[in-house]
Protein backbone atom coordinates (compact mmCIF):
# COMPACT_ATOMS: atom_id res chain seq x y z
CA UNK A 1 0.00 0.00 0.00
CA UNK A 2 0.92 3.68 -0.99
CA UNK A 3 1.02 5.97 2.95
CA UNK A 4 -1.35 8.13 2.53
CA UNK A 5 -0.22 10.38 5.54
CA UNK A 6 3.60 10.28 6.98
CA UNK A 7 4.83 11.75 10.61
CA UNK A 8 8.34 12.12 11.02
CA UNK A 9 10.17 13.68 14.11
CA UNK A 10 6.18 14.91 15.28
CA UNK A 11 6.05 16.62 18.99
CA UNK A 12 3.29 18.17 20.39
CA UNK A 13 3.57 20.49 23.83
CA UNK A 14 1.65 22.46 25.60
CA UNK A 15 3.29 24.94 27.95
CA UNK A 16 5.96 23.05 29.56
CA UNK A 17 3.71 19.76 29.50
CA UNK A 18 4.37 17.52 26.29
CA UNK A 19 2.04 15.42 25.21
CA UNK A 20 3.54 13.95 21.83
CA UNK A 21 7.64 13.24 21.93
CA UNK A 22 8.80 12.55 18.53
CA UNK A 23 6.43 10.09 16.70
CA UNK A 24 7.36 8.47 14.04
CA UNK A 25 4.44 6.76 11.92
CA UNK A 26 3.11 5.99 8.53
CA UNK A 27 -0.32 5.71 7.61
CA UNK A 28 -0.92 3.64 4.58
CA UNK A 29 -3.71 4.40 2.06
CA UNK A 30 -6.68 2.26 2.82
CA UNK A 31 -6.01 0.35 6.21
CA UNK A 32 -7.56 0.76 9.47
CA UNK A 33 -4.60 1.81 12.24
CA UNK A 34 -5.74 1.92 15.76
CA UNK A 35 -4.19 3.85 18.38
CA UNK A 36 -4.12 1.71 21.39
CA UNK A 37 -3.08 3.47 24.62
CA UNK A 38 -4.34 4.40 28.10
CA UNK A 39 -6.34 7.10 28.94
CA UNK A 40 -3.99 10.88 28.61
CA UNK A 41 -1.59 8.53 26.56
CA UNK A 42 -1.88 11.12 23.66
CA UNK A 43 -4.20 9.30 21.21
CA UNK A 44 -6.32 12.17 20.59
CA UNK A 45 -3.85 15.27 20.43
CA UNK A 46 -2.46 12.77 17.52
CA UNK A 47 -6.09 12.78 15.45
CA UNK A 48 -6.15 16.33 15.89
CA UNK A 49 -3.33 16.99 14.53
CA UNK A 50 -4.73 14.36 11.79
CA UNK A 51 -7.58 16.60 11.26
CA UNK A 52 -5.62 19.48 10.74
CA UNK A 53 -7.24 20.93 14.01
CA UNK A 54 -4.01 21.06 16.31
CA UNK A 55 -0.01 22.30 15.24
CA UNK A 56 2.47 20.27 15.51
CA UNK A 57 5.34 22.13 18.34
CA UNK A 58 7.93 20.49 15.85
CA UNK A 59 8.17 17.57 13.27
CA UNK A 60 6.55 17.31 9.84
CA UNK A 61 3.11 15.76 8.35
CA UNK A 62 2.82 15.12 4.96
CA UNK A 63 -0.47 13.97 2.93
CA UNK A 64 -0.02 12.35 0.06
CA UNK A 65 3.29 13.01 -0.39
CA UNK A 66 3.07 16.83 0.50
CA UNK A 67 4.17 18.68 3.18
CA UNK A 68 1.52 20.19 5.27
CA UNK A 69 1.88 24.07 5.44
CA UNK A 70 0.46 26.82 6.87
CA UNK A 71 -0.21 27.77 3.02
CA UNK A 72 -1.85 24.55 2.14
CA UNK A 73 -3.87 23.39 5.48
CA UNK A 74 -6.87 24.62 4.36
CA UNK A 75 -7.46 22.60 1.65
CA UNK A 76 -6.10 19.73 3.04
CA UNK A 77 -8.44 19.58 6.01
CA UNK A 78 -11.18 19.06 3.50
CA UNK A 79 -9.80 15.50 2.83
CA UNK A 80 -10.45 14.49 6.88
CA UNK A 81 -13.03 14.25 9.03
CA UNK A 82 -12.92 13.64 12.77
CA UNK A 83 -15.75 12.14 15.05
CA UNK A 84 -14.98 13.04 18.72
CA UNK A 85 -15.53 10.69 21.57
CA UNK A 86 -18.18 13.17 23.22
CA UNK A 87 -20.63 13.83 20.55
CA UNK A 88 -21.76 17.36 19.49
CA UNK A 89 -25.01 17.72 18.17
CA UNK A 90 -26.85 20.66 16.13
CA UNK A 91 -30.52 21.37 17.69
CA UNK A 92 -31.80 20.30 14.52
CA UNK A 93 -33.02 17.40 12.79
CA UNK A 94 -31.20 14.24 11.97
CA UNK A 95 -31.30 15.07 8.30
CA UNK A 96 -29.87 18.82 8.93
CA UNK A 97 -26.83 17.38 11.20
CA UNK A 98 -25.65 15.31 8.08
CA UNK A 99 -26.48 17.47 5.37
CA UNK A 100 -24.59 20.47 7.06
CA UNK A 101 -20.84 19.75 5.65
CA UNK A 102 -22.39 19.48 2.34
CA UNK A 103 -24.62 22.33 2.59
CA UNK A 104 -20.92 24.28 3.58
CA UNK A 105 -19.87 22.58 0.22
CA UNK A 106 -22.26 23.82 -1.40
CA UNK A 107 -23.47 20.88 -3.47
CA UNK A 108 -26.44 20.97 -5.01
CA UNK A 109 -29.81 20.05 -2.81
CA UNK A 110 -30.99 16.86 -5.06
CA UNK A 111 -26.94 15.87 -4.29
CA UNK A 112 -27.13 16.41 -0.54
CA UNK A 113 -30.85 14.40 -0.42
CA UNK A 114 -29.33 10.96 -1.95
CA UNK A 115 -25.86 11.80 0.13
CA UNK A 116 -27.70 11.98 3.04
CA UNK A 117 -29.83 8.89 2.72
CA UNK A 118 -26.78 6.53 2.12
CA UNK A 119 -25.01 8.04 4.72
CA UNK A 120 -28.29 7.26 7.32
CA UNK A 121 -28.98 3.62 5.26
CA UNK A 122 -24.66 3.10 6.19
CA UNK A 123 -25.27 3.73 10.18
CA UNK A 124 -28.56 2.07 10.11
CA UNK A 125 -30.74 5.02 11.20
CA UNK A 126 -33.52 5.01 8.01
CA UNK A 127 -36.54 7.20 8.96
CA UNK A 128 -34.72 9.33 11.39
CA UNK A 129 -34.49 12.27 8.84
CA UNK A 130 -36.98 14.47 10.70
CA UNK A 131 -36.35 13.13 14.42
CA UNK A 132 -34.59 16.05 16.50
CA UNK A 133 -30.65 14.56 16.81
CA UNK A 134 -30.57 15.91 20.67
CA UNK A 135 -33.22 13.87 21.35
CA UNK A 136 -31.89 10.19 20.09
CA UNK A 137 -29.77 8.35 22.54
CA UNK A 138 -26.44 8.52 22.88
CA UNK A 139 -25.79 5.50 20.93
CA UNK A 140 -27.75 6.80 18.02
CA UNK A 141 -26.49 10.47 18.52
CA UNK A 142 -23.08 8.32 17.84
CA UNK A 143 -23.82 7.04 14.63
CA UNK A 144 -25.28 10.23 13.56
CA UNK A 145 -22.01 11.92 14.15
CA UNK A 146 -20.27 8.98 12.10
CA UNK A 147 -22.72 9.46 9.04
CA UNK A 148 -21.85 13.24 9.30
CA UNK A 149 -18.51 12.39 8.43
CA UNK A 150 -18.69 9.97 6.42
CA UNK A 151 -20.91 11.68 3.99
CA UNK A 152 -18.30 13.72 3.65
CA UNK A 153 -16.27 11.18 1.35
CA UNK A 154 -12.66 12.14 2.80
CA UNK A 155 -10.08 10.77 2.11
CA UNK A 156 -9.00 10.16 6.12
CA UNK A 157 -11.71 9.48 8.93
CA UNK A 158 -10.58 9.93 11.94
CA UNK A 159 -12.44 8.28 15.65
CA UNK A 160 -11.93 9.17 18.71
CA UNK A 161 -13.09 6.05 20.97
CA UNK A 162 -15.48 5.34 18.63
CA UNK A 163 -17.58 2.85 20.73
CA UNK A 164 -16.69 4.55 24.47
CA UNK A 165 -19.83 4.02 26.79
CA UNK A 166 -22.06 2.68 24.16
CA UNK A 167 -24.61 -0.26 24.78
CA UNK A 168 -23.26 -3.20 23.26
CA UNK A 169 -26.08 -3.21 20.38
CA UNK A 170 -24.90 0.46 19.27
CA UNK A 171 -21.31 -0.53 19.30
CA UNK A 172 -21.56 -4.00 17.68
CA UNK A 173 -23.16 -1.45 14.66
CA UNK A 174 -20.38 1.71 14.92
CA UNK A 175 -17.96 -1.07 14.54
CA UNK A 176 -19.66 -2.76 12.14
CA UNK A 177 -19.86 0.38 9.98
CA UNK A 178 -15.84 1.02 10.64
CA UNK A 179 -15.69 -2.20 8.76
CA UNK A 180 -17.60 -1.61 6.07
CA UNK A 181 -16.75 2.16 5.10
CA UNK A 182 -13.16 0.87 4.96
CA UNK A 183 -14.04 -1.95 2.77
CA UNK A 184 -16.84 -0.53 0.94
CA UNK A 185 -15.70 2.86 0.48
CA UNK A 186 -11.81 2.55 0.85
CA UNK A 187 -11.66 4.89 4.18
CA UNK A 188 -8.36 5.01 5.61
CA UNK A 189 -9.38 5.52 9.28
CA UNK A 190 -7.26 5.88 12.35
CA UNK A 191 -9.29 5.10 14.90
CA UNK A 192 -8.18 5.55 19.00
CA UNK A 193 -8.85 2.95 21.66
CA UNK A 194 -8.04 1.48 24.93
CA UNK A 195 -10.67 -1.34 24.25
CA UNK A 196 -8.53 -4.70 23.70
CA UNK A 197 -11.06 -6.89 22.18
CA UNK A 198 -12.12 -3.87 19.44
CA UNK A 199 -7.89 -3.95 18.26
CA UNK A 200 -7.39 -7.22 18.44
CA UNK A 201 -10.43 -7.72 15.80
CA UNK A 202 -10.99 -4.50 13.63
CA UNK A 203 -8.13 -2.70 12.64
CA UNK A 204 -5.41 -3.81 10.08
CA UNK A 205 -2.02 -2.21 11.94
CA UNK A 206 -2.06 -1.38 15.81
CA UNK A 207 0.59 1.63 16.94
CA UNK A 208 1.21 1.34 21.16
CA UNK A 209 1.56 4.71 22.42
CA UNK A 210 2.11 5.43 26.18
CA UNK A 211 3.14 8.40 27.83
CA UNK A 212 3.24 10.60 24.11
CA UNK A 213 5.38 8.08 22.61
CA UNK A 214 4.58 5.43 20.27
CA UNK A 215 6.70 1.79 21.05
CA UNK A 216 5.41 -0.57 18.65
CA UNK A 217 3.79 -0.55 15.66
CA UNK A 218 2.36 -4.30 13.81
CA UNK A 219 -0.54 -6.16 12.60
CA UNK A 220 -2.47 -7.33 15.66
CA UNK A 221 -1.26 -11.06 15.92
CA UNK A 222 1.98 -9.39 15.77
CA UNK A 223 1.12 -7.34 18.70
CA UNK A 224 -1.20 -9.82 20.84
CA UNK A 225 0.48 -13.00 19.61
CA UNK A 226 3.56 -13.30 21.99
CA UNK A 227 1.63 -9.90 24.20
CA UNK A 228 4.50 -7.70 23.56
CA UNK A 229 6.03 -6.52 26.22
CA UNK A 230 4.95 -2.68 25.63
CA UNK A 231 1.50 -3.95 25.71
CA UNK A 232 1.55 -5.42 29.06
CA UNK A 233 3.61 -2.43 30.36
CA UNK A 234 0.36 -0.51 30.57
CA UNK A 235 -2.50 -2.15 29.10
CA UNK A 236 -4.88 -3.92 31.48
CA UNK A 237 -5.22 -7.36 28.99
CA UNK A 238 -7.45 -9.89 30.03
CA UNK A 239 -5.94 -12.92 31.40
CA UNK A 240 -2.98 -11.86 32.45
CA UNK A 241 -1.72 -12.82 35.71
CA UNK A 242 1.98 -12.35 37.94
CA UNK A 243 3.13 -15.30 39.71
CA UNK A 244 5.79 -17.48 41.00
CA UNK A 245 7.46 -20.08 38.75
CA UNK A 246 8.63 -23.24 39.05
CA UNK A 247 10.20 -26.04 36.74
CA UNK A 248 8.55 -29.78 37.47
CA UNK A 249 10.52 -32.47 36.92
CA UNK A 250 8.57 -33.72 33.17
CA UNK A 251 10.20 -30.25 31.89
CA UNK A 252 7.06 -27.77 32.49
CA UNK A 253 6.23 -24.47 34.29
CA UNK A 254 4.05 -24.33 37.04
CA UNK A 255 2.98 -20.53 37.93
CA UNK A 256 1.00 -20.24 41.34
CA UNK A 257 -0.92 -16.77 40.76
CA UNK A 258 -2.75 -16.99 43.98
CA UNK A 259 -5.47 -18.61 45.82
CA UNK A 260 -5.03 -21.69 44.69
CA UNK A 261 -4.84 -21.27 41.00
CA UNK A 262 -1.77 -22.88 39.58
CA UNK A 263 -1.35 -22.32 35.84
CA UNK A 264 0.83 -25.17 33.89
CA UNK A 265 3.13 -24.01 31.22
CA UNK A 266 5.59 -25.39 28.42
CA UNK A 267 7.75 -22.32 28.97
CA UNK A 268 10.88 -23.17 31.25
CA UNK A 269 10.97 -20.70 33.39
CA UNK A 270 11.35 -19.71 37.44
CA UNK A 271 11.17 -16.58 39.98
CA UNK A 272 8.42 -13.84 39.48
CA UNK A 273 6.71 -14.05 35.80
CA UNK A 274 3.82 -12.87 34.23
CA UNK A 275 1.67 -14.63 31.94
CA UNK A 276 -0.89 -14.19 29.64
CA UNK A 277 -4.14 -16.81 28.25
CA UNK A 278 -5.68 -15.74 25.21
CA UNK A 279 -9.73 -15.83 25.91
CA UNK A 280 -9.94 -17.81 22.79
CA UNK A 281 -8.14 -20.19 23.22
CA UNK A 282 -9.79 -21.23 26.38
CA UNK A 283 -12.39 -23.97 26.33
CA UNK A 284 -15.64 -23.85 28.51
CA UNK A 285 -18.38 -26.67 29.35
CA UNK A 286 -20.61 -27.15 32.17
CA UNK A 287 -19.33 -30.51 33.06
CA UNK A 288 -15.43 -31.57 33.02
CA UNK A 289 -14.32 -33.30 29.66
CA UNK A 290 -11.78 -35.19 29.04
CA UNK A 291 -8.93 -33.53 27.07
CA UNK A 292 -5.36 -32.82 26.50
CA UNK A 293 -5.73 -29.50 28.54
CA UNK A 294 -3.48 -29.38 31.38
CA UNK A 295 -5.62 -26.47 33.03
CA UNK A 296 -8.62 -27.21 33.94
CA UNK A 297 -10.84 -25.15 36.88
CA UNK A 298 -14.02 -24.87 37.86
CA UNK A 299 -15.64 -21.17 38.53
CA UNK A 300 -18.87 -19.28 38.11
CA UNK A 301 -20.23 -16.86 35.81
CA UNK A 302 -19.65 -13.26 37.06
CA UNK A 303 -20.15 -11.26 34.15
CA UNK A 304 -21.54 -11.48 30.44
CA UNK A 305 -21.28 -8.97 27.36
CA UNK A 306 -22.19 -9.09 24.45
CA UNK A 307 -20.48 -8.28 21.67
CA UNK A 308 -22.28 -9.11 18.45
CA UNK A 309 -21.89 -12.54 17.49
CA UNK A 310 -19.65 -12.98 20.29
CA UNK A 311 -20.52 -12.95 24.03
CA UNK A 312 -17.49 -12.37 26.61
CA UNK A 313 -17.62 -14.18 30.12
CA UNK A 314 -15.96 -13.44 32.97
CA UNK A 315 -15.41 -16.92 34.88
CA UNK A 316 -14.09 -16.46 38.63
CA UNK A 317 -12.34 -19.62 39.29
CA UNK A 318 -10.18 -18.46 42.31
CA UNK A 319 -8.64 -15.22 39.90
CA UNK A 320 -10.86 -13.78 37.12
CA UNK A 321 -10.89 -15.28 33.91
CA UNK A 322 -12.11 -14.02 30.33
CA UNK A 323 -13.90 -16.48 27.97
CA UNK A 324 -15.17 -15.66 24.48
CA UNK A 325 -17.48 -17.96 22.68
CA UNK A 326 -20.15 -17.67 20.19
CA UNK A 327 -23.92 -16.64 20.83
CA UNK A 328 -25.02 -19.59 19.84
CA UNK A 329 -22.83 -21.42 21.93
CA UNK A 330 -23.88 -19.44 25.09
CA UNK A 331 -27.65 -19.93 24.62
CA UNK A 332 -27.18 -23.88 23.33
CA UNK A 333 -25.59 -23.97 27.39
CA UNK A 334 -28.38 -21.67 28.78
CA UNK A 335 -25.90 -19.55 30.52
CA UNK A 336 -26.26 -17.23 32.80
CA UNK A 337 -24.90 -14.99 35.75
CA UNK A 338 -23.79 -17.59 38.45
CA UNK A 339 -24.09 -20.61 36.34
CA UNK A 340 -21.26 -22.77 37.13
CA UNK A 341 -18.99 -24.29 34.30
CA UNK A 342 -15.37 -25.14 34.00
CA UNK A 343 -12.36 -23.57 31.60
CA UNK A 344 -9.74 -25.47 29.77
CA UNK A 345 -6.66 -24.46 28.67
CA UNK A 346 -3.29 -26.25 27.31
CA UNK A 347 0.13 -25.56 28.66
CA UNK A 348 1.13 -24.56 25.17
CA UNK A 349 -1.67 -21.80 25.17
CA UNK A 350 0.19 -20.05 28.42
CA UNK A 351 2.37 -16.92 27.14
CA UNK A 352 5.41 -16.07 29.13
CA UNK A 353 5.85 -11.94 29.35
């Protein structure tokens, strides 16, 4: 892929405060890059200065290939659009909030009518033309902020926690929109999160940034696959655990990460470690069954979310534990808060930080 946008030697300060310390990134022409990072990690300084909203202190952005200017910003500022976390709505109609970058483009009114339409058919909100935006939930306020800019047709779309406090039905359909703008309508979006399943499943390329700086940059079984060590440095990732190591005598790790869970491993390895379980590739039943796993426990149910197609338990077998199966899967068990079941893992499934 061609980059589309290129940051070289980028910081961003304010006062004596910085908040971006030389980032170094390239943004290539129709992917999906999320910025994954903690709260005040910088994420959203960064889209601004996407959108052409915010000056860099120092460094240089080019678009395209050319430099962005003080001459040239302008124009280029037409070719992204930038949905904010907190949504900002006109006390209008539905209708008048998406129409109102094309009315500033002046495009003709027949143009902005079918523009408009696709743009509501896209975030699933048909019929809401005429309803007053303040008045929708936040969920739907949400996706009419995302057909606002993506009526626009730029070249860049830019989301600031694009799925932060909604209901899990409203975010299964931002994200499934995310999807299908980039596929559909070749967006290149940059999109920032601190929501770990979201960038493990959506985006194309994940960039860490912590603290203003960004440490790692790959596809996300790069990133998640061996749960680089910049990742666990200040992401909260489910299933992972510090313990105390020890080597058994068949070659294996045992990892005792408190009471009375003891995690088997293939890893050799002793002293103070952390490790990490993928909630895939965990295995849960309501009765024991017979398998290869090394790890088995038995827990209840203390939390469920949906996500889609996928629901997400949290199984408390002694320490916490997240599961992910499918929908199907959950109601063929008829699963529920407090149900009782048991997780299975193999020793080979146990990452060593």
């Amino acid at each position: 892929m061609a980059a589309l946008v290129e940051i070289k030697n980028l910081s961003k300060s304010f006062g004596d405060r910085t908040v971006l310390d030389n980032i170094m990134l390239q943004i290539e022409e129709g992917e999906i890059l999320a910025l994954l990072g903690p709260n005040g990690s910088g994420k959203t300084t960064l889209l601004k200065i996407l959108a052409f909203l915010e000056k860099p202190t120092s460094g240089e952005v080019t678009f395209q290939g050319v430099p962005v200017t003080a001459k040239n910003v302008e124009r280029l500022r037409l070719q992204s659009a930038m949905v904010f976390q907190r949504t900002m709505m006109f006390s209008t109609s539905v209708y008048n909030n998406v129409a109102y970058g094309l009315r500033m483009r002046k495009l003709p009114k027949a143009v902005i009518k079918e523009e408009v339409s696709k743009a509501l058919s896209l975030v699933k909100l048909e019929g809401f033309e005429q309803r007053p935006a303040k008045k929708l939930s936040g969920g739907e306020q949400q996706r009419v902020a995302l057909a606002r800019a993506l009526v626009l047709k730029t070249k860049l779309l830019l989301l600031d926690e694009p799925t932060a406090n909604l209901d899990p039905k409203n975010a299964a359909i931002v994200e499934d929109v995310i999807a299908t703008a980039n596929r559909d309508l070749k967006t290149t979006i940059v999109m920032a999160t601190h929501n770990m399943f979201q960038a493990k499943t959506l985006p194309n390329r994940i960039a860490l940034i912590s603290d203003g700086v960004i440490s790692e940059v790959g596809e996300p079984s790069e990133i998640f696959g061996e749960l680089s060590k910049n990742l666990a440095s200040f992401a909260a990732v489910d299933n992972t655990f510090v313990g105390t190591a020890e080597t058994t005598e068949d070659g294996t790790t045992v990892v005792d990460i408190g009471n009375g869970v003891r995690i088997e491993a293939t890893a050799h390895r002793s002293g103070e470690i952390s490790v990490f379980i993928s909630p895939q590739d965990i295995i849960l039943s309501k009765s024991a069954v017979a398998s290869s796993a090394r790890n088995v426990f038995k827990g209840r149910i203390t939390s469920i979310l949906d996500s889609g197609s996928l629901v997400k338990l949290a199984v408390d077998v002694g320490q916490p534990f997240t599961v992910q199966i499918t929908k199907r899967s959950f109601s063929e068990m008829g699963l529920n808060l407090g149900s009782e079941v048991y997780i299975a893992f193999k020793a080979s499934g146990v990452q060593v930080v």
